[in-house]
N, C-alpha and C. Protein backbone atom coordinates (compact mmCIF):
# COMPACT_ATOMS: atom_id res chain seq x y z
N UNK A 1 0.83 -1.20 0.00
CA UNK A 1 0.00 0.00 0.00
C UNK A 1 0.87 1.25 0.00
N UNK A 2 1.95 1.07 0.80
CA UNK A 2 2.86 2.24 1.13
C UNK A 2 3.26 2.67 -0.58
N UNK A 3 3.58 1.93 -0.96
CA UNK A 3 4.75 1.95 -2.13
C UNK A 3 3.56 2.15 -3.78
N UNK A 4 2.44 1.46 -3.33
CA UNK A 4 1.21 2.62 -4.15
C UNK A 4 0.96 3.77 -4.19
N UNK A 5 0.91 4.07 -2.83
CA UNK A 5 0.40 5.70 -2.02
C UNK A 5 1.75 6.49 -3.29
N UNK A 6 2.90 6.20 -2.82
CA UNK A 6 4.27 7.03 -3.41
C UNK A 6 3.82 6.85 -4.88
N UNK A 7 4.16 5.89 -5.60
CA UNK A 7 4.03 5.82 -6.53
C UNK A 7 3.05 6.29 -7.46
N UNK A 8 1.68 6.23 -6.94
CA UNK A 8 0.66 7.16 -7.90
C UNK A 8 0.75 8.11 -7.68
N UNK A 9 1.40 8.66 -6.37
CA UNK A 9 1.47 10.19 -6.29
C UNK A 9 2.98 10.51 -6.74
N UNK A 10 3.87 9.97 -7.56
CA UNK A 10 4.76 10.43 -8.17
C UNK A 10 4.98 10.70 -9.36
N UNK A 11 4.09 9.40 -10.04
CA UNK A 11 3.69 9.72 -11.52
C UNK A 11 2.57 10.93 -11.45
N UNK A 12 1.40 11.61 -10.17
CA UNK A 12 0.61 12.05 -10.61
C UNK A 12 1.30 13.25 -10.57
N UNK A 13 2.57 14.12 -9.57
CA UNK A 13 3.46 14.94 -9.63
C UNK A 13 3.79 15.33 -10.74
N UNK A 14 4.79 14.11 -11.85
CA UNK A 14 4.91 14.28 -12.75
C UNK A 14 4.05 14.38 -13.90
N UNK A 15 3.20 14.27 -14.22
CA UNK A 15 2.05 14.77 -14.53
C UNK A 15 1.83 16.10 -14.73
N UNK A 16 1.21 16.24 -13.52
CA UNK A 16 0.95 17.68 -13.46
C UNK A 16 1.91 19.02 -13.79
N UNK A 17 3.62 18.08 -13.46
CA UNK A 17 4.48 18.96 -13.77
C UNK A 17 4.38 19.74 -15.20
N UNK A 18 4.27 18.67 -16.00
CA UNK A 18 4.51 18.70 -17.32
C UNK A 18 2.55 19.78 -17.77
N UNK A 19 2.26 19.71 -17.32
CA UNK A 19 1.04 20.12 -17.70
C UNK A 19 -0.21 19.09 -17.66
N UNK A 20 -0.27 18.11 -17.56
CA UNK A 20 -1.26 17.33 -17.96
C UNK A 20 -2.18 16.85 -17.19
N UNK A 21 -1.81 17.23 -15.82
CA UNK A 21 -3.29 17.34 -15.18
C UNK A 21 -3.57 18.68 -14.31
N UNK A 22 -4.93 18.97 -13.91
CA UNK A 22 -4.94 20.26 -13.12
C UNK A 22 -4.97 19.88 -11.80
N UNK A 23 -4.80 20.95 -11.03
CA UNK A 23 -4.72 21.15 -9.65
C UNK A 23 -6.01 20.46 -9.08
N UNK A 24 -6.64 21.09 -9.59
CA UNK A 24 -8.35 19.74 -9.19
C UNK A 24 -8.21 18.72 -9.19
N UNK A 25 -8.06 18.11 -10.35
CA UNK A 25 -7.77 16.59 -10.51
C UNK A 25 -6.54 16.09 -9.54
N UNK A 26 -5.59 16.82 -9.73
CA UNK A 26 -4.74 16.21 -8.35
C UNK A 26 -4.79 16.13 -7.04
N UNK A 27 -5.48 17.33 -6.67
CA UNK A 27 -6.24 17.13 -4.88
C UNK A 27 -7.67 16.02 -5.20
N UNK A 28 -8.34 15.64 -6.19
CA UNK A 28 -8.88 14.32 -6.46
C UNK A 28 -8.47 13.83 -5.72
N UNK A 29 -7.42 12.97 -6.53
CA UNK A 29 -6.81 11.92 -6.86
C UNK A 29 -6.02 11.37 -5.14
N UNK A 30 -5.38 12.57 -4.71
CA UNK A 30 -4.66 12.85 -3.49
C UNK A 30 -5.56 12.67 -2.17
N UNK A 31 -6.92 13.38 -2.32
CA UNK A 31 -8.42 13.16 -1.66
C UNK A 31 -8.70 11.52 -1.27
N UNK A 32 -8.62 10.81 -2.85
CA UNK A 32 -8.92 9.39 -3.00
C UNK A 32 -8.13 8.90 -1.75
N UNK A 33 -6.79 9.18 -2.09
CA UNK A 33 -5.83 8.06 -2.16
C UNK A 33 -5.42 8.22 0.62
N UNK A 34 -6.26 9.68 0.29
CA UNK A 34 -5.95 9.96 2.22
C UNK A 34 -7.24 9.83 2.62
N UNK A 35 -8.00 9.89 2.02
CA UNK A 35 -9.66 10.26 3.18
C UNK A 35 -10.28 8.89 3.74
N UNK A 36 -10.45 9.32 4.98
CA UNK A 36 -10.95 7.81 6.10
C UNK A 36 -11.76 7.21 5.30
N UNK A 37 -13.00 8.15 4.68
CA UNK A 37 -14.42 7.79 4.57
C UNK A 37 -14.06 6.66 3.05
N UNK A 38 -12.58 6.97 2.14
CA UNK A 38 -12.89 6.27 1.29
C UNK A 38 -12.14 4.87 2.00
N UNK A 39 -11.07 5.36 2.74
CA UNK A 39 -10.32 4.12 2.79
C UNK A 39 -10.71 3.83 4.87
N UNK A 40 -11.78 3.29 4.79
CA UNK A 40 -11.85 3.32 6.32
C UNK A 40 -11.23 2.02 6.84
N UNK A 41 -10.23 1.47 5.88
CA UNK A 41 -9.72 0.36 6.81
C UNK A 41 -8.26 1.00 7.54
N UNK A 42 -8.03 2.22 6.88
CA UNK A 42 -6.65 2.63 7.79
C UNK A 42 -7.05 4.28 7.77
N UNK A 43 -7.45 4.56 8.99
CA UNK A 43 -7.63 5.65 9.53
C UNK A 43 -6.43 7.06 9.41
N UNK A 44 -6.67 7.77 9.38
CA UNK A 44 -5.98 8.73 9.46
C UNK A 44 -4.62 8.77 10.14
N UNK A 45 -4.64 8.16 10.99
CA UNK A 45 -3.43 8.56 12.06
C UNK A 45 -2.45 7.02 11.90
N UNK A 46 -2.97 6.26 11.09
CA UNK A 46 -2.34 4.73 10.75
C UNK A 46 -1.69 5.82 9.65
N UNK A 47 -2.46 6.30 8.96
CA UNK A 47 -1.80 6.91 8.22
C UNK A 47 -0.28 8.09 7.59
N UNK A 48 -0.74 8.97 8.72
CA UNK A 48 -0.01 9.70 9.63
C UNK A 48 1.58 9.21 10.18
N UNK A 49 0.98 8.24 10.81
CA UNK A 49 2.45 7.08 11.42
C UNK A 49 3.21 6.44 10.24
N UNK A 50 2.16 6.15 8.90
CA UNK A 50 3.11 5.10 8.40
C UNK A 50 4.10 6.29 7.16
N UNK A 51 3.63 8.07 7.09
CA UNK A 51 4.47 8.56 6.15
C UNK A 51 5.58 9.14 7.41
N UNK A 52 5.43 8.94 8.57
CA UNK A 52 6.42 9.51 9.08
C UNK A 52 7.32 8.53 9.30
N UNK A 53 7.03 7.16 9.39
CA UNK A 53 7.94 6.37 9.01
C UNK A 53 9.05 6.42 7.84
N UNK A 54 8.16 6.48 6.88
CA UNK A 54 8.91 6.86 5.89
C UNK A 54 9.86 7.86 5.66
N UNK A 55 9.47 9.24 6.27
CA UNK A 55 10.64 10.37 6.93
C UNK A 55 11.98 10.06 7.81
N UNK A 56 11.42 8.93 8.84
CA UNK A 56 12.64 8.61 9.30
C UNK A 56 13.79 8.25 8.32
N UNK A 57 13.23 7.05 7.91
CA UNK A 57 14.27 6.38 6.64
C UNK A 57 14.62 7.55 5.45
N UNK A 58 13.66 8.09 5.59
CA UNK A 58 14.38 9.25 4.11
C UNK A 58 14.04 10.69 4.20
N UNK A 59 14.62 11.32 5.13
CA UNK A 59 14.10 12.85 5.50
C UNK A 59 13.42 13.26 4.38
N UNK A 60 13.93 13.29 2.84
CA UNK A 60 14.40 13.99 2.15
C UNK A 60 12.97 13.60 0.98
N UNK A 61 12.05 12.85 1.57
CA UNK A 61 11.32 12.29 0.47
C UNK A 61 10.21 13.42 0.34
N UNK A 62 10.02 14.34 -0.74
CA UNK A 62 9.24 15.11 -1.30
C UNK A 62 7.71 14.64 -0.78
N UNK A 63 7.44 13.52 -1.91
CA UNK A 63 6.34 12.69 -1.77
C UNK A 63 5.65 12.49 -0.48
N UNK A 64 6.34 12.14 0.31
CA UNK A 64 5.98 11.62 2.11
C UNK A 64 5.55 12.65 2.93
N UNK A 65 6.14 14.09 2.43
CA UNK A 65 6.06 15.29 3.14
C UNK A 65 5.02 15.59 2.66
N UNK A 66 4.63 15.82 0.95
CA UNK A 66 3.64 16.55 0.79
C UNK A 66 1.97 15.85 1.55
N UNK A 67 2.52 14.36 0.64
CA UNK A 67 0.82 13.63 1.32
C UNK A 67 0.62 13.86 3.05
N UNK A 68 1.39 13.66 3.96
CA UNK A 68 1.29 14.13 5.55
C UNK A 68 0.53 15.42 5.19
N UNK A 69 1.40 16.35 4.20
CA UNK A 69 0.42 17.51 4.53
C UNK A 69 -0.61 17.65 4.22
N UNK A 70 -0.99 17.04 3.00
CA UNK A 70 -2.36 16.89 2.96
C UNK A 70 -3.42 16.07 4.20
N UNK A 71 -2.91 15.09 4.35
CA UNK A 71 -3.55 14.35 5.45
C UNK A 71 -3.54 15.76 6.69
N UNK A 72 -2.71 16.16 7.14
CA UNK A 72 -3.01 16.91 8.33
C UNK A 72 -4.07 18.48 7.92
N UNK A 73 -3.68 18.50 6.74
CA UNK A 73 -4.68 20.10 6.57
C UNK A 73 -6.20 19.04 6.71
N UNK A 74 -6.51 18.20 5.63
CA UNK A 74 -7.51 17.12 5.99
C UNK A 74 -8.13 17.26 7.52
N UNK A 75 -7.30 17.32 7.99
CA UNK A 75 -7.76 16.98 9.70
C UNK A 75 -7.72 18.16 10.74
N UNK A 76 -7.22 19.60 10.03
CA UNK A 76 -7.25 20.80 10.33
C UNK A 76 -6.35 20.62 11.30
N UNK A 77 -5.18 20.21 11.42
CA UNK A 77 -4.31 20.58 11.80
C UNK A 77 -2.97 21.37 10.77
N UNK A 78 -3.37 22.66 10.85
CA UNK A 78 -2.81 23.43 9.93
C UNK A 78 -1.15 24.28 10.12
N UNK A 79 -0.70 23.61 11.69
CA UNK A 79 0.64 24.14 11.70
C UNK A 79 1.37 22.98 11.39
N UNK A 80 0.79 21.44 11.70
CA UNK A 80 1.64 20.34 10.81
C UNK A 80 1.50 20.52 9.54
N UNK A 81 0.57 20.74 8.78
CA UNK A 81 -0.07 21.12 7.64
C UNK A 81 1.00 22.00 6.91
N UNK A 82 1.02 23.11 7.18
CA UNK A 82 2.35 24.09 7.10
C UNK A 82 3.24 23.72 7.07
N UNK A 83 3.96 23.09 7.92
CA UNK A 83 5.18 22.15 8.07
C UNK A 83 5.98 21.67 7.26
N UNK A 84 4.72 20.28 6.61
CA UNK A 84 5.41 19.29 5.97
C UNK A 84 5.25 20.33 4.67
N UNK A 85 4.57 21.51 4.13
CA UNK A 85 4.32 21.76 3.06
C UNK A 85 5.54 22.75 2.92
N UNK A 86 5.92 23.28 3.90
CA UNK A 86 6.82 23.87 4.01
C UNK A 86 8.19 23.32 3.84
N UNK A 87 8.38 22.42 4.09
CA UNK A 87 9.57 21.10 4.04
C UNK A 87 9.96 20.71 2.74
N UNK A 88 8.62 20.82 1.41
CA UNK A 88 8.23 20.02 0.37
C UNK A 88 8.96 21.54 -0.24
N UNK A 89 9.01 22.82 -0.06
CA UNK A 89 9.67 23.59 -0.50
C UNK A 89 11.17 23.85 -0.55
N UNK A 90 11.27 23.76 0.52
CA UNK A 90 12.85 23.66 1.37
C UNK A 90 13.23 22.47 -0.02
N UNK A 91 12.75 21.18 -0.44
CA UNK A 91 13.34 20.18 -0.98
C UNK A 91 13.08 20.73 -2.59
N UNK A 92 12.14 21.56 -3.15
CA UNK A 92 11.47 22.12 -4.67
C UNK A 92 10.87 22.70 -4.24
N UNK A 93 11.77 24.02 -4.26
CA UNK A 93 10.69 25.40 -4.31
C UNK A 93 9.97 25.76 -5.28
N UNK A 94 9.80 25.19 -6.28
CA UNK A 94 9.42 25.53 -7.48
C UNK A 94 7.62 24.53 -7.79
N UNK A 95 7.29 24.01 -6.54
CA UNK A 95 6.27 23.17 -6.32
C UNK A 95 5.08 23.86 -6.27
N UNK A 96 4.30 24.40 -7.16
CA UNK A 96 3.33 24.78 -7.22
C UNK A 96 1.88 24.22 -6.43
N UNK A 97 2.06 22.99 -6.03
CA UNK A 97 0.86 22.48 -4.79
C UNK A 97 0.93 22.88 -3.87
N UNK A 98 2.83 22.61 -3.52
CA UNK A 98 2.74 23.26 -2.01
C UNK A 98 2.70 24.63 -2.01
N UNK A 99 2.59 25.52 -2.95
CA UNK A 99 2.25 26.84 -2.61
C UNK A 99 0.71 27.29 -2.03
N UNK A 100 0.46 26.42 -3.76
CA UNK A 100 -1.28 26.28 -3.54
C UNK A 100 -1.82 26.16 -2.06
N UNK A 101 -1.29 24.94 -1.46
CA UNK A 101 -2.06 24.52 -0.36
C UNK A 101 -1.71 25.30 0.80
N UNK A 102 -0.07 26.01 1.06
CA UNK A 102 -0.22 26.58 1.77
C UNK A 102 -0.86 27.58 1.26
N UNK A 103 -1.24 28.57 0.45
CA UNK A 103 -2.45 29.41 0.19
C UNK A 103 -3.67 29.20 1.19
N UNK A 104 -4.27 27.88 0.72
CA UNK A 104 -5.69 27.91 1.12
C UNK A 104 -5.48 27.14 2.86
N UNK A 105 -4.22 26.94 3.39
CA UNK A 105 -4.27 26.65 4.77
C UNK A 105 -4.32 28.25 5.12
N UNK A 106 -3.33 29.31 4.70
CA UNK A 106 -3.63 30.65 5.11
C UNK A 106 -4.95 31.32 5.25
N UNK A 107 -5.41 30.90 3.98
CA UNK A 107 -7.10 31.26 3.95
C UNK A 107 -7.80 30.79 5.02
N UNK A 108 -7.70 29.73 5.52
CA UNK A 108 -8.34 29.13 6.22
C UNK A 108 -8.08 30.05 7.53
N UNK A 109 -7.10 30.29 7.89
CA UNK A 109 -6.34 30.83 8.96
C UNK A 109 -6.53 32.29 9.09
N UNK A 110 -7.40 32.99 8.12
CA UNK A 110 -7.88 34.31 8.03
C UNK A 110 -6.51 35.34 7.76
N UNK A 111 -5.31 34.64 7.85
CA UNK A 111 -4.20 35.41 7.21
C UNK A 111 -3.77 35.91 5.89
N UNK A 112 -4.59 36.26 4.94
CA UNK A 112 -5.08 36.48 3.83
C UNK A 112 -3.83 37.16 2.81
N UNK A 113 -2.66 38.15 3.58
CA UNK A 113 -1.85 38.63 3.12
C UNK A 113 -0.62 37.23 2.86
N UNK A 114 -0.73 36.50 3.64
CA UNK A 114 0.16 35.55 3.22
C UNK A 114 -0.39 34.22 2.39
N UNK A 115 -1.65 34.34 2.31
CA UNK A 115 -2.34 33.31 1.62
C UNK A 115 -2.50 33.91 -0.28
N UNK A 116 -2.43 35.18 -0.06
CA UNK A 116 -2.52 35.83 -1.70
C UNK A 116 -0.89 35.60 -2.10
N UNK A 117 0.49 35.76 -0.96
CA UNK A 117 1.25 35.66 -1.70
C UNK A 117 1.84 34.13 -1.79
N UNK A 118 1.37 33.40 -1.21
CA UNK A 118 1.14 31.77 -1.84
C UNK A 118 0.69 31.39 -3.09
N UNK A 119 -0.68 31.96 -3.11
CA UNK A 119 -1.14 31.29 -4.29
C UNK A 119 -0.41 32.48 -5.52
N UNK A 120 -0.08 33.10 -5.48
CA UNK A 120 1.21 34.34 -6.46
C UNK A 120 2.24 33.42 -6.90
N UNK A 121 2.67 32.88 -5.81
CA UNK A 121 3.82 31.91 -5.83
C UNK A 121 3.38 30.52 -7.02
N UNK A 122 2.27 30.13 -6.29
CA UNK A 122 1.74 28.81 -7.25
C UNK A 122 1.43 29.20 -8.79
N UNK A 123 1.02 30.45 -8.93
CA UNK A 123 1.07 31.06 -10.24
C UNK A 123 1.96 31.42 -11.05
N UNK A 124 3.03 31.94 -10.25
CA UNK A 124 3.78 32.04 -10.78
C UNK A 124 4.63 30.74 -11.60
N UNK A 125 4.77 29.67 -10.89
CA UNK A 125 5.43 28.67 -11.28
C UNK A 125 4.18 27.58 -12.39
N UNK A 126 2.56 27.71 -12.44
CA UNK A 126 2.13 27.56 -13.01
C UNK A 126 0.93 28.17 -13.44
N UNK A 127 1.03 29.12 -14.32
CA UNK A 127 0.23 30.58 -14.81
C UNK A 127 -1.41 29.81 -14.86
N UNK A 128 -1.28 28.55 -15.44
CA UNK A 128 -2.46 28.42 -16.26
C UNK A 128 -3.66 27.78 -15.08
N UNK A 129 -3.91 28.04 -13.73
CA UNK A 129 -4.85 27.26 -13.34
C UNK A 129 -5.99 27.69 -12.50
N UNK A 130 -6.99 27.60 -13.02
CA UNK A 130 -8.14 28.64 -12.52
C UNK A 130 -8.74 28.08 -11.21
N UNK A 131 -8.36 26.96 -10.67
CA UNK A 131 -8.38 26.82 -9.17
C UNK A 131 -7.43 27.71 -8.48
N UNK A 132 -6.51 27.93 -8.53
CA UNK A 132 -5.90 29.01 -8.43
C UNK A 132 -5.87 30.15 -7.88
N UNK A 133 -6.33 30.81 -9.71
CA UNK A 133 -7.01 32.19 -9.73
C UNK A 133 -8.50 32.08 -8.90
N UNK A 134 -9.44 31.56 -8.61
CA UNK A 134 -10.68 31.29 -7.98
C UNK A 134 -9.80 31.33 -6.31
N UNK A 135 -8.99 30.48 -6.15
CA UNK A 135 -8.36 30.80 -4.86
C UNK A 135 -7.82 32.00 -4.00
N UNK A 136 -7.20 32.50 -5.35
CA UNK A 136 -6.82 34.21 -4.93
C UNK A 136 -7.82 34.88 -4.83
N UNK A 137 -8.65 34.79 -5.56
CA UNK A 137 -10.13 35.62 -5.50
C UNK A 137 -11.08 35.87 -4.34
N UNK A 138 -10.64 34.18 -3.68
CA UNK A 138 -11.40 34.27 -2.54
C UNK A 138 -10.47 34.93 -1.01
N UNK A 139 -9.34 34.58 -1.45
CA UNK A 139 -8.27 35.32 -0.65
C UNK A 139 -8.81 37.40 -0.70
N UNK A 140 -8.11 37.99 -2.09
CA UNK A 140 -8.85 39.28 -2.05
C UNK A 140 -9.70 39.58 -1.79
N UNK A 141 -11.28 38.79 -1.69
CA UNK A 141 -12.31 38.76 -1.41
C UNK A 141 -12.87 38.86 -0.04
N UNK A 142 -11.80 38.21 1.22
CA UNK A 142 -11.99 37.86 2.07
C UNK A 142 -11.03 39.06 2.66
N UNK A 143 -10.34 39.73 2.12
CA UNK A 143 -9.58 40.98 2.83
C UNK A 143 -10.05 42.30 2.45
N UNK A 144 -11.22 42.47 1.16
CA UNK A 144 -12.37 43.22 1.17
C UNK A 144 -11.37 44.29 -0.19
N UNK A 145 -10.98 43.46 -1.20
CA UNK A 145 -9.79 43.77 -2.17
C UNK A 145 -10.89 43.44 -3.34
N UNK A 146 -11.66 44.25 -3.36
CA UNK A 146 -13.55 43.66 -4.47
C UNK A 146 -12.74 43.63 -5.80
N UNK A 147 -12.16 44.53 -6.22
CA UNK A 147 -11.71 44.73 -7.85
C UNK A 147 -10.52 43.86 -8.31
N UNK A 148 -9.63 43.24 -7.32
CA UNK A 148 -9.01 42.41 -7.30
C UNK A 148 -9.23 41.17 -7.16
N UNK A 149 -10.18 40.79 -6.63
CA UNK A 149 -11.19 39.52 -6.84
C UNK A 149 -11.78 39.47 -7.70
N UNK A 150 -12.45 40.72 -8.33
CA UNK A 150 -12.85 40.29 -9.19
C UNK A 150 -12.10 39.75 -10.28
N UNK A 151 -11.45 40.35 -10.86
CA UNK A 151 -10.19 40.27 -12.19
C UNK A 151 -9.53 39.06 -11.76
N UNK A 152 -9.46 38.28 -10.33
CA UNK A 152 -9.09 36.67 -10.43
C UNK A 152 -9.81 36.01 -10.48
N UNK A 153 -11.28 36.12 -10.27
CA UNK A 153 -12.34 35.47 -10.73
C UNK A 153 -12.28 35.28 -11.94
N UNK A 154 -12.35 36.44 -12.90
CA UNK A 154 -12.30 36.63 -14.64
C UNK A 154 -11.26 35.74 -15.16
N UNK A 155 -10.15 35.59 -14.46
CA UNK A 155 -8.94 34.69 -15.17
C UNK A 155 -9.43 33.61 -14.89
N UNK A 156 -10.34 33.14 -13.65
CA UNK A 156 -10.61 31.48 -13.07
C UNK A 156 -11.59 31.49 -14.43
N UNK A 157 -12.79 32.18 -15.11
CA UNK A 157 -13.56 31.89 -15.60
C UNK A 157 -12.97 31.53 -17.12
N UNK A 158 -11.87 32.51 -17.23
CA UNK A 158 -11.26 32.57 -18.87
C UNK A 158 -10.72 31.17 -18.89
N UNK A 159 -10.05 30.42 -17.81
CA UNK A 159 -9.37 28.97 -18.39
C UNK A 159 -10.03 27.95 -17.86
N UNK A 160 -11.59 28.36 -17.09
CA UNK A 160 -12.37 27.33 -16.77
C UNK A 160 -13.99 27.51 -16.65
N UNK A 161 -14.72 27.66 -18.18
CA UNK A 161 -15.82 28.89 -18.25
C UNK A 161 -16.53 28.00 -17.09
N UNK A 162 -16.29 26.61 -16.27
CA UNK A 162 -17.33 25.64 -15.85
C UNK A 162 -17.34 25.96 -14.68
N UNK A 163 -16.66 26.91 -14.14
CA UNK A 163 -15.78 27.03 -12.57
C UNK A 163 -17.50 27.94 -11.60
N UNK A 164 -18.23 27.29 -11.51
CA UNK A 164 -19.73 27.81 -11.59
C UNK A 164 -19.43 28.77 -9.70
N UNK A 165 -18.97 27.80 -8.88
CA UNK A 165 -18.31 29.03 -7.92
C UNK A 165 -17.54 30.53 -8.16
N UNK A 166 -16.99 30.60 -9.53
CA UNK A 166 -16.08 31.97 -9.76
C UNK A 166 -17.23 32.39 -10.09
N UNK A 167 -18.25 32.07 -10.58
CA UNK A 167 -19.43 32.95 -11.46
C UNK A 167 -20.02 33.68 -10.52
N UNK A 168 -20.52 32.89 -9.45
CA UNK A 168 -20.99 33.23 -8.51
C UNK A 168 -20.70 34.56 -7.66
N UNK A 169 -19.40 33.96 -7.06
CA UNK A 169 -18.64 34.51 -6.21
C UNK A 169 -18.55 36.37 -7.01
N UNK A 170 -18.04 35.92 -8.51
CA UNK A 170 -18.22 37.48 -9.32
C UNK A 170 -19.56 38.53 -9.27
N UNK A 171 -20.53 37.76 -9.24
CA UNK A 171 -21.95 38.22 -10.02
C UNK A 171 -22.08 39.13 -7.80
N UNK A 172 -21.34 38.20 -7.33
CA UNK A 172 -21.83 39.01 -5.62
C UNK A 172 -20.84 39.81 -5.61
N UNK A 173 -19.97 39.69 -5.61
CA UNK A 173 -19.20 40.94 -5.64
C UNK A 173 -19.45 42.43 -6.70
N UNK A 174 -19.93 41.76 -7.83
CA UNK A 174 -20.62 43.09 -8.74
C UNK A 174 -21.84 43.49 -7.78
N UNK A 175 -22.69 43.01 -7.58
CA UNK A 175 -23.86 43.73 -6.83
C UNK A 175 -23.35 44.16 -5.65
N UNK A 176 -22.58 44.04 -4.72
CA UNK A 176 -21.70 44.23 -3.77
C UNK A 176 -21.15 46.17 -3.80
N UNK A 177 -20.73 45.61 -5.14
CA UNK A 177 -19.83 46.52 -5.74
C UNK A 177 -20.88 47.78 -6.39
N UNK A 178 -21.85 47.98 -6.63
CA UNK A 178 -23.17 48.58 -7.07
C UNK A 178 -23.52 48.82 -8.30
């Protein structure tokens, strides 16, 4: 199981590196592969134990760090959460998930100035992804930045007309906006 977990999430890394899947589809896939409810024969914290195992033996493993972090934001523990995502940088700064996610752990955390320059970061290293831009939006949105949400809404909608939350989220901020 261990050596599945790594492995689909290394080809799905590479993947995404290259372009070929989006940020959605990879917190999917990543969703699938940590959540109790799908896999309730090994709970969260079996879970937990068996990637920090894996840290022992290999500080250095990208893979092991990022999924922990997913598993712990999962479970709202958002300074382990931080952590390992933070770690996954230290090893490829150039990791556009772990920007992403620390983004939306900031969001979560109502720290909004460091959650816009996360997901900046994730953009920067991959321009094209309107989870993303919908992310920043809700970041500006949530620090009361209306015209700047909006215009990341507009980019979430331009590379994803289906993104039916950016529509939303826009059409309230225009009436908002008067």
């Amino acid at each position: 199981m261990k050596k599945l977990l790594l492995r689909g999430n290394a080809i799905t890394r590479r993947c995404r590196y290259f372009g070929i899947l989006g940020i959605s589809v990879f917190f999917s896939f990543q969703t699938i592969l940590s959540a109790p409810s799908k896999t309730p024969d090994i709970p969260d914290k079996e879970i937990i134990k068996k990637y920090q195992k894996i840290l022992l033996d290999d500080p250095s493993n990208l893979n092991a760090h990022f999924n922990l972090g997913i598993v712990y934001y999962k479970n709202a523990h958002f300074d382990e959460a931080t952590r390992e995502f933070k770690k996954v940088l230290e090893i490829n700064p150039n990791d556009a998930e772990a920007y992403y996610n620390l983004g939306n752990i900031y969001n979560k955390k109502a720290q909004y100035d460091d959650a816009i320059n996360a997901f900046k970061k994730a953009l920067s290293i991959f321009p094209r992804d309107a989870g993303t831009f919908h992310n920043i939006g809700n970041a500006y949105a949530n620090k009361g930045m209306v015209d700047d949400a909006i215009n990341s809404y507009q980019m979430a909608v331009a590379l994803d007309p289906n993104l039916a939350e950016s529509h939303k989220n826009m059409a309230y901020l225009y009436q908002r906006k008067g």
